[in-house]
Protein backbone atom coordinates (compact mmCIF):
# COMPACT_ATOMS: atom_id res chain seq x y z
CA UNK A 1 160.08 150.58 188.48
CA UNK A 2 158.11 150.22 185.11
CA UNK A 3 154.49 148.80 186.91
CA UNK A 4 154.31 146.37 184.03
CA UNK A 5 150.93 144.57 184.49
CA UNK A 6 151.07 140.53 184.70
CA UNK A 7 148.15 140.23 182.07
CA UNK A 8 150.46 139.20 179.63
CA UNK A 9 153.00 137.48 180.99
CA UNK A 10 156.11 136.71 178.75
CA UNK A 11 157.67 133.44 177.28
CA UNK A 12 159.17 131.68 178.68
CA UNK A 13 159.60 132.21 182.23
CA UNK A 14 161.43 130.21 184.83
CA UNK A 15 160.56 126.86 185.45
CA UNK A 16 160.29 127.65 189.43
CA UNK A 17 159.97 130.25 191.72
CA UNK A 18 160.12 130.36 195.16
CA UNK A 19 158.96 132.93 197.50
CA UNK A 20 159.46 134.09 201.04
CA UNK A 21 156.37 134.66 202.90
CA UNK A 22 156.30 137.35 205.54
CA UNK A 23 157.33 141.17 203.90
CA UNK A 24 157.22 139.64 200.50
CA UNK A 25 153.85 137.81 199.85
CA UNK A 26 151.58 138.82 203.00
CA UNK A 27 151.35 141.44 205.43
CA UNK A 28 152.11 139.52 208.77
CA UNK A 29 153.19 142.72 210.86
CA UNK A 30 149.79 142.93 212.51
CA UNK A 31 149.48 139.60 214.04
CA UNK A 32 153.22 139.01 215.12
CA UNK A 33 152.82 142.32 216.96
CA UNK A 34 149.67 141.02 218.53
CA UNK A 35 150.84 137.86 219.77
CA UNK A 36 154.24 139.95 220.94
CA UNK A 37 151.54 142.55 222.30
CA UNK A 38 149.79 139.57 224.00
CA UNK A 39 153.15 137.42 225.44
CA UNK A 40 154.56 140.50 226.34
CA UNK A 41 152.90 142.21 229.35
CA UNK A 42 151.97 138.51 230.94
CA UNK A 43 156.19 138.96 231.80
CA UNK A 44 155.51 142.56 233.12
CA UNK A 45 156.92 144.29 229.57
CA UNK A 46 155.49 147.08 227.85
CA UNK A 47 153.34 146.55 224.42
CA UNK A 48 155.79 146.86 221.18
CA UNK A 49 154.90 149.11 218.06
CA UNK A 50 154.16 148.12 214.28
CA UNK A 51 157.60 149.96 213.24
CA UNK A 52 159.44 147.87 216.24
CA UNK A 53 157.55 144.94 215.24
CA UNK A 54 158.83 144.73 211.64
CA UNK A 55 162.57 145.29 212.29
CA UNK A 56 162.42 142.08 214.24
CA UNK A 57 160.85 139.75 212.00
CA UNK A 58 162.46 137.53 209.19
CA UNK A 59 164.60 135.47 211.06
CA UNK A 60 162.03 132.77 212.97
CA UNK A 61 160.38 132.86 216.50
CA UNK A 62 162.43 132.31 218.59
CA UNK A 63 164.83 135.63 217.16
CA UNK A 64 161.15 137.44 217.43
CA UNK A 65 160.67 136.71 220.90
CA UNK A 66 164.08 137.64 221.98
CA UNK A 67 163.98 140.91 219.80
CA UNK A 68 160.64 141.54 222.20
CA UNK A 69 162.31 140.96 225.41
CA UNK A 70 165.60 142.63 224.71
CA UNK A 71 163.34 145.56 222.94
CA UNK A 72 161.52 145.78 226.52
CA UNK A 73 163.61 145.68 229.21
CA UNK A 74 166.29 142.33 228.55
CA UNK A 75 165.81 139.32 228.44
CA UNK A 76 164.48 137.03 231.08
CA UNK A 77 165.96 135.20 233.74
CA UNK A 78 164.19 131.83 233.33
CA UNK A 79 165.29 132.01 229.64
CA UNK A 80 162.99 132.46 226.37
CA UNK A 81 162.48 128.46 225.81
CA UNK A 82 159.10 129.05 228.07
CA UNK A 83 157.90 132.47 226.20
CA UNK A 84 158.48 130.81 223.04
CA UNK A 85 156.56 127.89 223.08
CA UNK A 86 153.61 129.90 225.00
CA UNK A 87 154.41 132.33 221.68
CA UNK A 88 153.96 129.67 218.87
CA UNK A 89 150.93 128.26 220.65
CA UNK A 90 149.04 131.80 220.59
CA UNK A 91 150.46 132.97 217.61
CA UNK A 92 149.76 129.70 215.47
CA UNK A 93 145.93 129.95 216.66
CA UNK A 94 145.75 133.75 215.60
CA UNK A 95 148.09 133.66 212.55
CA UNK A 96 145.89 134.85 209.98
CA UNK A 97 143.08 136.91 212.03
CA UNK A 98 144.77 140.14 210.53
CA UNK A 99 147.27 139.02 207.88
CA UNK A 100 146.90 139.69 204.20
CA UNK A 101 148.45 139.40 200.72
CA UNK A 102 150.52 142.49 199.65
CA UNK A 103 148.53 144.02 196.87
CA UNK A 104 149.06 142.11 193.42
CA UNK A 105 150.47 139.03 194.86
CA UNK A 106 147.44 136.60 194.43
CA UNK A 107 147.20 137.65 190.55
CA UNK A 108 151.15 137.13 190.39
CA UNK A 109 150.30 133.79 191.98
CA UNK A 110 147.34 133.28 189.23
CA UNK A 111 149.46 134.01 185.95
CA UNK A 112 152.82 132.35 186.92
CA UNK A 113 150.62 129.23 187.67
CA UNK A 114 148.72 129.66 184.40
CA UNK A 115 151.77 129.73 182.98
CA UNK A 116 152.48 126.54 184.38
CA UNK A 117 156.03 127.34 186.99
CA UNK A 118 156.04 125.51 189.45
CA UNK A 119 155.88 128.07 193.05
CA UNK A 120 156.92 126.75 196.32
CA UNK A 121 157.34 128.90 199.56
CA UNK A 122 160.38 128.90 201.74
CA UNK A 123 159.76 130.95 204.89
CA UNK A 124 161.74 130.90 208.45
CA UNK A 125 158.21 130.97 210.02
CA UNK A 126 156.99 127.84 211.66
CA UNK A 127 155.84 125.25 209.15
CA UNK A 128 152.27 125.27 211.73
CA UNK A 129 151.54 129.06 211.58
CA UNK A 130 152.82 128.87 208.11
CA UNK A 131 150.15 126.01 206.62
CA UNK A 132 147.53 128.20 208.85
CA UNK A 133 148.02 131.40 206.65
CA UNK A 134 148.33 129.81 203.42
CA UNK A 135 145.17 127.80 204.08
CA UNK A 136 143.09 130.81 205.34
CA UNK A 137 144.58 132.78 202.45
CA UNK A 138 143.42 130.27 200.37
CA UNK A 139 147.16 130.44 198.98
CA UNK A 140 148.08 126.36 199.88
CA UNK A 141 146.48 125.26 196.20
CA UNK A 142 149.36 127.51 194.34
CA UNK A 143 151.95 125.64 195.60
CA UNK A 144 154.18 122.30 194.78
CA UNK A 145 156.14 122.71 198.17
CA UNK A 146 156.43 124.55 201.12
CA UNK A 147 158.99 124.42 204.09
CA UNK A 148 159.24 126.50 207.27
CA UNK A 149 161.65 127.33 209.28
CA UNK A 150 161.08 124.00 211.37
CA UNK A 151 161.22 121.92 208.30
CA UNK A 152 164.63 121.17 207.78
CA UNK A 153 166.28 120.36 211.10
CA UNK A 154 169.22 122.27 211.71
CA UNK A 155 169.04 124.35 208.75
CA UNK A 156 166.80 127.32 208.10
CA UNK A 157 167.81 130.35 205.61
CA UNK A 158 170.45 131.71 204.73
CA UNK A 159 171.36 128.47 205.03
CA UNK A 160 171.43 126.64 201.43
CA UNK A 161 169.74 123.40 202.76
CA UNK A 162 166.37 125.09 203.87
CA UNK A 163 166.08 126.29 199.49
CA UNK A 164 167.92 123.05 198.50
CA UNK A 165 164.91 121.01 200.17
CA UNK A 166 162.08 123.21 198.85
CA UNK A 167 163.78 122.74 195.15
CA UNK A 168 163.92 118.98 195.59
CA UNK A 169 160.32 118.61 196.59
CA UNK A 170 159.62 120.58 193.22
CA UNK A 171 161.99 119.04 191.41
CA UNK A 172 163.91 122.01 189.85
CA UNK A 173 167.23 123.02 189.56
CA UNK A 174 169.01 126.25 190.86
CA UNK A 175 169.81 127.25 187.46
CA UNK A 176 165.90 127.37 186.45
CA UNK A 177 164.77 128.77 189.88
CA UNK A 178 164.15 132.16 191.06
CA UNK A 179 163.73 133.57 194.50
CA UNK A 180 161.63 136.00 195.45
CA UNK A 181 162.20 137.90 198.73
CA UNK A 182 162.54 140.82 200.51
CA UNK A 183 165.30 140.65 203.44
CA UNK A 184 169.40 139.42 203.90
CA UNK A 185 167.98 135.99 203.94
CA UNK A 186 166.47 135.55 201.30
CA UNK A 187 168.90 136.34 198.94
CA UNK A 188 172.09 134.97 200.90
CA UNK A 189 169.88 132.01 200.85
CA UNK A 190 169.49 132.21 196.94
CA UNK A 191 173.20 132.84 196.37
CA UNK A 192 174.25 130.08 198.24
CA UNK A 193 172.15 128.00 196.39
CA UNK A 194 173.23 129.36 192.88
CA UNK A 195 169.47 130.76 192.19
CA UNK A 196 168.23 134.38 190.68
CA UNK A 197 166.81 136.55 193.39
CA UNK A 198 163.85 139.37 193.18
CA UNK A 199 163.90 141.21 196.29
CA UNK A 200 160.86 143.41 196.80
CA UNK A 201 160.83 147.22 198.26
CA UNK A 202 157.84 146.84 200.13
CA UNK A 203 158.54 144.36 202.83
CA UNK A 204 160.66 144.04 206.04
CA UNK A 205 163.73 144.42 204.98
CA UNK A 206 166.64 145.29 207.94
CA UNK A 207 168.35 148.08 205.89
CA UNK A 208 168.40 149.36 202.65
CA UNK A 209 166.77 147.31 199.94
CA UNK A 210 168.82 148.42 196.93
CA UNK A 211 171.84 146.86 199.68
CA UNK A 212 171.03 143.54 199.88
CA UNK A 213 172.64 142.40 196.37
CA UNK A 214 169.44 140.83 194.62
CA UNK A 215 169.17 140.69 190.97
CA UNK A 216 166.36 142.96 190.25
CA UNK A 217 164.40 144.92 192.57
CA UNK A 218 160.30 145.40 192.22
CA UNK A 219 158.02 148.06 194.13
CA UNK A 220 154.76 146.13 193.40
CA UNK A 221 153.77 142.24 192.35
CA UNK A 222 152.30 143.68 189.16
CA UNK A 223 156.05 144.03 187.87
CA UNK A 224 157.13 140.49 188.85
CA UNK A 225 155.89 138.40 185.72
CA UNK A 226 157.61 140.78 183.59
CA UNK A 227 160.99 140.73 185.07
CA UNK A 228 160.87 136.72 185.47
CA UNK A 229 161.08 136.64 182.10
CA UNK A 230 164.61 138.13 182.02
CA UNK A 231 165.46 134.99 183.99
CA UNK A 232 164.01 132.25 181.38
């Protein structure tokens, strides 16, 4: 990738963009594993890895958790409903002990704002452990709207309702949207919806990157201004 710099970011740019949160704009891995690290062994399981860890993420909690167990022995007799709440509630008080932006993304976050685009996250995390990263992040103020994975009922991504919300609450049209992500779901989500997609290299993506069909790939947030514009 060319490692254009977002100094100077070009004109125009899209009127919105929406990004996915864990793999594409923070570093969650560490506290996911933690709360799986901690949920885990109260069931008699072994402790999970960083690498297992971040093939199981992207598609909510409640796919996490049963990733863990199956990952560890199978799944439980009692069922996952119990391990899941007891999951959320540790995992939404920890969420951002160890979690951080991926290198470049709060300076994306400055220019595209200064540029006046309206950003908006949609994530299949919970909409709780969500607001709790953002906040200690000090990310919330960037954004128009943000949905988790709990936010629409019935509907998370790929499916086009969980988007379709986040770009009502901002106000923008798929045409004038993009979609930055990192994994299957973010851009089936984006198709679906009739909106660009940036997928990023970097994240936790289950498979090939250059595979998942988004527009225009990016190894580091210092490209991203620069190839918005080619969506204006």
């Amino acid at each position: 990738m060319s490692g254009v710099k977002n100094d100077l970011p070009p004109k125009p740019l899209p009127r919105a963009v929406v990004f996915d949160l864990d793999g594409t704009l923070v570093d969650s891995v560490p506290d996911l594993q933690a709360a799986l690290n901690w949920l885990l062994p109260r069931s008699g399981r072994r402790t999970v890895s960083r690498d297992e860890v971040t093939g199981m993420v992207g598609d909510g909690v409640p796919k996490l958790v049963e990733r863990g167990f199956l990952a560890t022995g199978g799944l439980p007799e009692d069922g996952l409903d119990g391990p899941i709440a007891e999951f959320t509630d540790h995992y939404e008080a920890n969420a951002a002990a160890l979690t951080a932006p991926f290198p470049g993304a709060v300076r994306a976050l400055e220019v595209l704002r200064d540029a006046g685009c309206l950003l908006a996250v949609c994530t299949n995390k919970p909409a709780g452990a969500t607001a709790e990263i953002l906040d200690a992040l000090d990310l919330t103020p960037f954004f128009t709207a943000v949905a988790g994975g709990d936010t629409v009922p019935g509907a998370r991504k790929p499916d086009p309702r969980h988007l379709m919300h986040v770009l009502d609450a901002m106000g923008a049209a798929p045409g004038e949207t993009v979609m930055v992500g990192d994994s299957h779901n973010d851009v089936n989500v984006a198709k679906a919806a009739g909106v660009a997609t940036v997928a990023v290299t970097f994240g936790y993506a289950h498979g090939p990157v250059t595979e998942l069909g988004a527009d225009v790939l990016i190894d580091h947030f210092d490209e991203l201004v620069a190839v918005l514009g080619r969506f204006a």
